[in-house]
PDB file of N, CA and C in Angstrom:
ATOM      1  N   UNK A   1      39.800  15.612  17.203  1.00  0.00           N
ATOM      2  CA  UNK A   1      38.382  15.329  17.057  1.00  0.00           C
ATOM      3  C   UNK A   1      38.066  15.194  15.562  1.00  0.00           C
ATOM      4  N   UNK A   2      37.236  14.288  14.962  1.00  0.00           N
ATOM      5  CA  UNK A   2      36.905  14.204  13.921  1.00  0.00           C
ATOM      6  C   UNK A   2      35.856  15.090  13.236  1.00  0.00           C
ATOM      7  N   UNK A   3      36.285  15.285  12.270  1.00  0.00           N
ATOM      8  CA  UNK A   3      35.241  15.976  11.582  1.00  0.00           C
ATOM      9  C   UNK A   3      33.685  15.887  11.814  1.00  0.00           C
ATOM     10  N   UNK A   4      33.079  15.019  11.324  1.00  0.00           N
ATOM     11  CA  UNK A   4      31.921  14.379  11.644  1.00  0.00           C
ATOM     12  C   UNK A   4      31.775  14.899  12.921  1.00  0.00           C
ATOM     13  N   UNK A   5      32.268  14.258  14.745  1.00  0.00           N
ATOM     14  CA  UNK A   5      31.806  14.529  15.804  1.00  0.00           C
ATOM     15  C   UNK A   5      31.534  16.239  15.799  1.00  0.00           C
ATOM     16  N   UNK A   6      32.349  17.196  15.354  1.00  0.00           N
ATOM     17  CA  UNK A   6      32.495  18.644  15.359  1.00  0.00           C
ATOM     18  C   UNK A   6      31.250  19.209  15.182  1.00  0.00           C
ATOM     19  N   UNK A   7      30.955  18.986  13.296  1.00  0.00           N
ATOM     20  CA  UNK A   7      29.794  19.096  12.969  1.00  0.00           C
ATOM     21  C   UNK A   7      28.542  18.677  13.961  1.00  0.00           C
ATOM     22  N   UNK A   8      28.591  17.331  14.422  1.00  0.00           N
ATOM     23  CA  UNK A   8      27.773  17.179  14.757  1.00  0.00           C
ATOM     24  C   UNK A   8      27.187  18.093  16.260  1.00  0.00           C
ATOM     25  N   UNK A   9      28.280  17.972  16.617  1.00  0.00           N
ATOM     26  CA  UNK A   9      28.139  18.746  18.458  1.00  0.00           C
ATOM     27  C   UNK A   9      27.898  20.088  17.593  1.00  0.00           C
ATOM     28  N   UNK A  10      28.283  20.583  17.182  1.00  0.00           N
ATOM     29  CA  UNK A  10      27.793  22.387  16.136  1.00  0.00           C
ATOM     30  C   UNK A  10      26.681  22.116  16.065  1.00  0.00           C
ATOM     31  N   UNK A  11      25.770  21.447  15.807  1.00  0.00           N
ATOM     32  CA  UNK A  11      24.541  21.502  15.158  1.00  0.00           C
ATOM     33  C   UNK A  11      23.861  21.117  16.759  1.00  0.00           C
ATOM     34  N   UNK A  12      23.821  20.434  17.295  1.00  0.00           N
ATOM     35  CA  UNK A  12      23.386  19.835  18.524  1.00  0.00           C
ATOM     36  C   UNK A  12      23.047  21.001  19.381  1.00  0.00           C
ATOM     37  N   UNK A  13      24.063  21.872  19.401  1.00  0.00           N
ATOM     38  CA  UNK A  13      24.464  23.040  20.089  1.00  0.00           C
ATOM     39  C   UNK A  13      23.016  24.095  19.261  1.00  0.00           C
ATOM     40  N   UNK A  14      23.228  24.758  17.797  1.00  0.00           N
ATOM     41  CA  UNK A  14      22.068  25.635  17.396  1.00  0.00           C
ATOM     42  C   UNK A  14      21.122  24.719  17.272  1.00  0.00           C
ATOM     43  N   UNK A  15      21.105  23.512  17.120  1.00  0.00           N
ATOM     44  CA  UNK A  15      19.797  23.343  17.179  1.00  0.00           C
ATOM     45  C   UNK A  15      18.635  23.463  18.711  1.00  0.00           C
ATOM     46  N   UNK A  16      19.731  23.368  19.833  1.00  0.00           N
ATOM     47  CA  UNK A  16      19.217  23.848  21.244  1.00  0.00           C
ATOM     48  C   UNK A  16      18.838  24.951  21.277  1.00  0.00           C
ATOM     49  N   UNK A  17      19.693  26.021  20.505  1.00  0.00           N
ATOM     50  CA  UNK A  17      19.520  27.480  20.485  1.00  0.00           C
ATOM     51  C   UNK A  17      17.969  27.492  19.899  1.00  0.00           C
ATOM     52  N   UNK A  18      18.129  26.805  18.903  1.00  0.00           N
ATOM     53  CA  UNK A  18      16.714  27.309  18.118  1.00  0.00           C
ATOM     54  C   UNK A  18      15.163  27.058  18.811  1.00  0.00           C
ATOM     55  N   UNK A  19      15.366  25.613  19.437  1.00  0.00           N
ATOM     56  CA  UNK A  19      14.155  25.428  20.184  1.00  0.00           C
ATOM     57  C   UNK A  19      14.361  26.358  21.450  1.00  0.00           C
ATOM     58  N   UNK A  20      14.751  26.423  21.802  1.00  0.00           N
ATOM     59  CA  UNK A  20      14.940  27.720  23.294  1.00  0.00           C
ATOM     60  C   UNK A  20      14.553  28.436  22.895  1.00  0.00           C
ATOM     61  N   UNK A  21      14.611  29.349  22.039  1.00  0.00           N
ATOM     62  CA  UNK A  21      14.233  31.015  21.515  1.00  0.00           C
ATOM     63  C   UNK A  21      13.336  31.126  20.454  1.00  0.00           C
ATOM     64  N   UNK A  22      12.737  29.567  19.837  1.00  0.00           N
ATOM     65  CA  UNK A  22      11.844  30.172  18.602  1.00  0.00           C
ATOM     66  C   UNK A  22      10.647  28.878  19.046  1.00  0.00           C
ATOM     67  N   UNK A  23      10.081  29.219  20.293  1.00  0.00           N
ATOM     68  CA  UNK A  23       8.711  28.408  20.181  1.00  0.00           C
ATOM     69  C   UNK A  23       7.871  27.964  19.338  1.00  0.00           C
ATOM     70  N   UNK A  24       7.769  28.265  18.501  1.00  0.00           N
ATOM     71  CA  UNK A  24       7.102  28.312  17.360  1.00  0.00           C
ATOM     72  C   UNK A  24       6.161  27.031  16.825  1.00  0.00           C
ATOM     73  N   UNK A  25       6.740  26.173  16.945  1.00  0.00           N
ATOM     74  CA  UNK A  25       6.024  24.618  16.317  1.00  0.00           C
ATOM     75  C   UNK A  25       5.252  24.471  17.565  1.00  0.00           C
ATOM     76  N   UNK A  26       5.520  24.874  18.866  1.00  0.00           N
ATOM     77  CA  UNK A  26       4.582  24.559  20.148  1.00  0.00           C
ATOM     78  C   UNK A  26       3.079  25.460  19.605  1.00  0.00           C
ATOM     79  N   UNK A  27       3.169  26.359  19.361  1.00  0.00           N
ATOM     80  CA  UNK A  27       2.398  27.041  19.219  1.00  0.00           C
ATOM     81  C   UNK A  27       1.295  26.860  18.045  1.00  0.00           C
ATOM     82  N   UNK A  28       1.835  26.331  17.150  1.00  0.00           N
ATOM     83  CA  UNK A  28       1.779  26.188  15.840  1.00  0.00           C
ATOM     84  C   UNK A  28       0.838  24.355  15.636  1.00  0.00           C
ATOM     85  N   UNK A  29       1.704  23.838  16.587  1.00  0.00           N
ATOM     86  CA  UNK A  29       1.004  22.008  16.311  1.00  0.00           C
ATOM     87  C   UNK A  29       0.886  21.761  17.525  1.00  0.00           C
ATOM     88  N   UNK A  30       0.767  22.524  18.606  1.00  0.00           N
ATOM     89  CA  UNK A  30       0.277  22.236  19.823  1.00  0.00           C
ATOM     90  C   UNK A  30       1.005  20.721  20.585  1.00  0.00           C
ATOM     91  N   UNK A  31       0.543  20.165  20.916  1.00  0.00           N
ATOM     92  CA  UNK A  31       0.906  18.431  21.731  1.00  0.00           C
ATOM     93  C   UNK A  31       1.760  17.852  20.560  1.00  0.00           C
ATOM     94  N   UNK A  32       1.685  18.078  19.249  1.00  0.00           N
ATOM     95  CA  UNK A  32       2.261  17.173  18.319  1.00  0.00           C
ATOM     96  C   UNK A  32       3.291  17.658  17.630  1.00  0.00           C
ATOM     97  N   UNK A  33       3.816  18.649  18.292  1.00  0.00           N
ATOM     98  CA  UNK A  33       4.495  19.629  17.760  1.00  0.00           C
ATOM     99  C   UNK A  33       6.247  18.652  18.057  1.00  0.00           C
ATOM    100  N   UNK A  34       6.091  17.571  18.989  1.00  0.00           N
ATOM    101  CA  UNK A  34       7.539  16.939  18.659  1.00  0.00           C
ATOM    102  C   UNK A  34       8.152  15.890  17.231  1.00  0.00           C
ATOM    103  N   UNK A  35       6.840  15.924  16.784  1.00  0.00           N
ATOM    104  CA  UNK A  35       7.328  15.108  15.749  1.00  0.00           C
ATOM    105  C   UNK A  35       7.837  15.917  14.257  1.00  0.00           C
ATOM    106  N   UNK A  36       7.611  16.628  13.738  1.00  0.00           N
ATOM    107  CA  UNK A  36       8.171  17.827  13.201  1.00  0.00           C
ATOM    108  C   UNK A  36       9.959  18.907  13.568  1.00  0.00           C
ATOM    109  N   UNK A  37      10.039  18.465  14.880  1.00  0.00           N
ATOM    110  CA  UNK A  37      10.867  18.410  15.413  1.00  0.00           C
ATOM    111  C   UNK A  37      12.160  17.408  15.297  1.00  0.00           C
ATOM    112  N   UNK A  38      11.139  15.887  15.434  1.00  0.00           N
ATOM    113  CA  UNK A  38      12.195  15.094  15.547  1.00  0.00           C
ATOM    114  C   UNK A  38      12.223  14.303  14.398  1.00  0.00           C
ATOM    115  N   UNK A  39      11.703  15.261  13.375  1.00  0.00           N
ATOM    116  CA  UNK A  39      11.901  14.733  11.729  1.00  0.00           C
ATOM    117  C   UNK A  39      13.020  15.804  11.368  1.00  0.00           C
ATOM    118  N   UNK A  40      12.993  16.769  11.702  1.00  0.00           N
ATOM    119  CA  UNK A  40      13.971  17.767  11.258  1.00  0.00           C
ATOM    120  C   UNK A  40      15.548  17.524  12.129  1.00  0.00           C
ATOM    121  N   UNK A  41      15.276  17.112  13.221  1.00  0.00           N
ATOM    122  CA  UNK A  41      16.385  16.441  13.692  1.00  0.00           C
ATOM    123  C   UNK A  41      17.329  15.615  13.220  1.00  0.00           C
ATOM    124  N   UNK A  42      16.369  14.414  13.049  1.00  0.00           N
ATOM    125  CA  UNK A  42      16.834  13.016  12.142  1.00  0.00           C
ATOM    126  C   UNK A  42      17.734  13.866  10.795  1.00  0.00           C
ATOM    127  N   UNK A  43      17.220  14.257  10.233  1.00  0.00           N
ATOM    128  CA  UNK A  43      17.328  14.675   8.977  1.00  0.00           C
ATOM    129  C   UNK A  43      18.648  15.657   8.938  1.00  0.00           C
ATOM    130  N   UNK A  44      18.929  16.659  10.055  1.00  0.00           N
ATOM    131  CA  UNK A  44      20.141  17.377  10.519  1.00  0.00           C
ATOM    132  C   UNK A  44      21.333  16.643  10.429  1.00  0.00           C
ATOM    133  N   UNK A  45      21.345  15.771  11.431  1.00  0.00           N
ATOM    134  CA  UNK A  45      21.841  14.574  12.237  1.00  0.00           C
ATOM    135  C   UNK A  45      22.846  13.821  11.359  1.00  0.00           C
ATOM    136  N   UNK A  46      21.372  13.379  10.138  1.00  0.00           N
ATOM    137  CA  UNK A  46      21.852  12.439   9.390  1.00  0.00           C
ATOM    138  C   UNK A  46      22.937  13.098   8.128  1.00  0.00           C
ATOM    139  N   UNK A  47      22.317  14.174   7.942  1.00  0.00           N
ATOM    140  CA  UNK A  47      23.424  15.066   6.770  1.00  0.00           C
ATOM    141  C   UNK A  47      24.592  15.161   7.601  1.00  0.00           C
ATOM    142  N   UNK A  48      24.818  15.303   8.679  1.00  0.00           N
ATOM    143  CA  UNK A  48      26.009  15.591   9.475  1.00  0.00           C
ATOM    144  C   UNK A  48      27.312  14.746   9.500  1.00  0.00           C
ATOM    145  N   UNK A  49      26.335  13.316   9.649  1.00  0.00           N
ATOM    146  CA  UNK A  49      26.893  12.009   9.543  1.00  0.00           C
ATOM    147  C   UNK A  49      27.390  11.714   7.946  1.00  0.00           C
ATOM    148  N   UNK A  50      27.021  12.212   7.136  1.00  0.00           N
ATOM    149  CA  UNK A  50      27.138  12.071   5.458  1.00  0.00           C
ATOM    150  C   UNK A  50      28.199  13.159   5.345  1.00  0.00           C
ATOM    151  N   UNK A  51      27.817  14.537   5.924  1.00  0.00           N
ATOM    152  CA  UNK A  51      28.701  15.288   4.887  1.00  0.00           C
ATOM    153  C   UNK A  51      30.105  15.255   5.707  1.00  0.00           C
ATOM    154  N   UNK A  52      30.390  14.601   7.509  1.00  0.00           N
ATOM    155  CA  UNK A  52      31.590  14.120   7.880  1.00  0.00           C
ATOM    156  C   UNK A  52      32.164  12.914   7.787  1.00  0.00           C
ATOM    157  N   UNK A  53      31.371  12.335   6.374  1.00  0.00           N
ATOM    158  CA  UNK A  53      32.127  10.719   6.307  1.00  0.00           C
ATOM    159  C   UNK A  53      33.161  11.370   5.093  1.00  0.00           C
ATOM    160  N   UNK A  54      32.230  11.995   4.153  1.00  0.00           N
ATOM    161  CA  UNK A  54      32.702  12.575   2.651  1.00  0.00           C
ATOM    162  C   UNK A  54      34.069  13.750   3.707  1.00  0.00           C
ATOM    163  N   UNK A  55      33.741  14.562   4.395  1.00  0.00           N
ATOM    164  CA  UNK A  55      35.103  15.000   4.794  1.00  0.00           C
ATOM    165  C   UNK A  55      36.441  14.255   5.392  1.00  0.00           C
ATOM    166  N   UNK A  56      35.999  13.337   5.809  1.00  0.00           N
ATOM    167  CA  UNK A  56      36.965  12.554   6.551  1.00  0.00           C
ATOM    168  C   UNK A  56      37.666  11.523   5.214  1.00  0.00           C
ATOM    169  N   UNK A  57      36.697  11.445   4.415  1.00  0.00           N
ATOM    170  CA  UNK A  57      37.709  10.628   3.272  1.00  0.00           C
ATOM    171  C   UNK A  57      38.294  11.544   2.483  1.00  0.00           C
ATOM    172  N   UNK A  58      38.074  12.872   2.263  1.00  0.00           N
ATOM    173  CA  UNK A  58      38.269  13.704   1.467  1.00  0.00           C
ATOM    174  C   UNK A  58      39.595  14.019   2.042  1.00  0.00           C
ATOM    175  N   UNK A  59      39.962  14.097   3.513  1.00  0.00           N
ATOM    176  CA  UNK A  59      41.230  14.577   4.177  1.00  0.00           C
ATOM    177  C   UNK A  59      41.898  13.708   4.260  1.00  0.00           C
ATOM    178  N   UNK A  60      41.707  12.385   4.262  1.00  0.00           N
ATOM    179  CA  UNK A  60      43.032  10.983   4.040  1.00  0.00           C
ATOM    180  C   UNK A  60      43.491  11.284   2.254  1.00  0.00           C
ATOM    181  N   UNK A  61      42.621  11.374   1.347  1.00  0.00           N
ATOM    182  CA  UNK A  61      42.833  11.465   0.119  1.00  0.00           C
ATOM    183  C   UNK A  61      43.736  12.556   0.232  1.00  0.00           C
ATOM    184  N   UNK A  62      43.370  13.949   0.030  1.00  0.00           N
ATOM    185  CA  UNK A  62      44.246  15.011   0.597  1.00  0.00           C
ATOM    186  C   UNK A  62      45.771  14.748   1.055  1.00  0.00           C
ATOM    187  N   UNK A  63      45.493  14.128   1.956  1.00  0.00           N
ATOM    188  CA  UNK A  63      46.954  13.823   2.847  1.00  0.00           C
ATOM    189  C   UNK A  63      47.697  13.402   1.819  1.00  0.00           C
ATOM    190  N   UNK A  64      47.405  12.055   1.107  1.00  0.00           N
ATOM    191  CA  UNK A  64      47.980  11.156   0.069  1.00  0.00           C
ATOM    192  C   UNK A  64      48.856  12.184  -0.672  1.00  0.00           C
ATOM    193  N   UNK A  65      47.742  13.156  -1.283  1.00  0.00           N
ATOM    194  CA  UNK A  65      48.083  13.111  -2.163  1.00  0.00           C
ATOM    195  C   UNK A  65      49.517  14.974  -2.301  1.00  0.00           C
ATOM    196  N   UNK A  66      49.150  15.438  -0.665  1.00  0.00           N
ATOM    197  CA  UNK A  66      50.327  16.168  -0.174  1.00  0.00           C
ATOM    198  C   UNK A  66      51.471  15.655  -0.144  1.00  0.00           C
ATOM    199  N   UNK A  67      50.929  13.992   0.351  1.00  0.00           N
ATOM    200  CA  UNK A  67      52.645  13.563   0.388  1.00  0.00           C
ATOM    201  C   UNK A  67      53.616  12.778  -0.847  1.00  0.00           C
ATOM    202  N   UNK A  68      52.717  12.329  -1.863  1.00  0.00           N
ATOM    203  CA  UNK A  68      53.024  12.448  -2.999  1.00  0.00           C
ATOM    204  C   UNK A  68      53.785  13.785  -3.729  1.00  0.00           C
ATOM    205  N   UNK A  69      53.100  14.530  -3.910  1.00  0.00           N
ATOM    206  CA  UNK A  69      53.790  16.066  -4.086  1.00  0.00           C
ATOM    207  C   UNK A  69      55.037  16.471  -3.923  1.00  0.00           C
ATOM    208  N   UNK A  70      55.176  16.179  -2.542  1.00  0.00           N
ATOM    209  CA  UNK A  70      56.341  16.428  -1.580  1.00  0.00           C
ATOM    210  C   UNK A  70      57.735  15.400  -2.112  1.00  0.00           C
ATOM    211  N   UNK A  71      57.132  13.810  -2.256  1.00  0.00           N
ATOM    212  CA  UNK A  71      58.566  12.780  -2.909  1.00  0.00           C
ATOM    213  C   UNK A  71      58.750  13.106  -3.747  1.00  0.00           C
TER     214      UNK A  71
END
């Protein structure tokens, strides 16, 4: 599994946790309380997608440069 997908299903996962157990924005912005939600989402999501592109090139580089080492 790739980096990126990992992260991402990790976060997918607490971020369920968090709306399940911390009502809070319902309470707080009433009816409009999904958009605050699905700005903080986006925004999760999207770092997820960024900081598993930068890992996934970071571990081909890596590799390179193990097997360099090694000849």
């Amino acid at each position: 599994m790739r980096p990126a997908a990992l992260l991402f299903s990790s976060l997918r996962w607490v971020f369920s946790l968090y709306l399940e157990n911390f009502p809070i924005y319902q309470t707080i912005y009433g009816a409009v309380s999904a958009v605050p939600i699905f700005v903080v989402w986006m925004y999760l999501s999207w770092a997820m997608v960024l900081i598993g592109a930068v890992v996934t090139a970071s571990l081909s580089e890596w590799q390179d440069m193990t097997i360099a080492d090694r000849g």
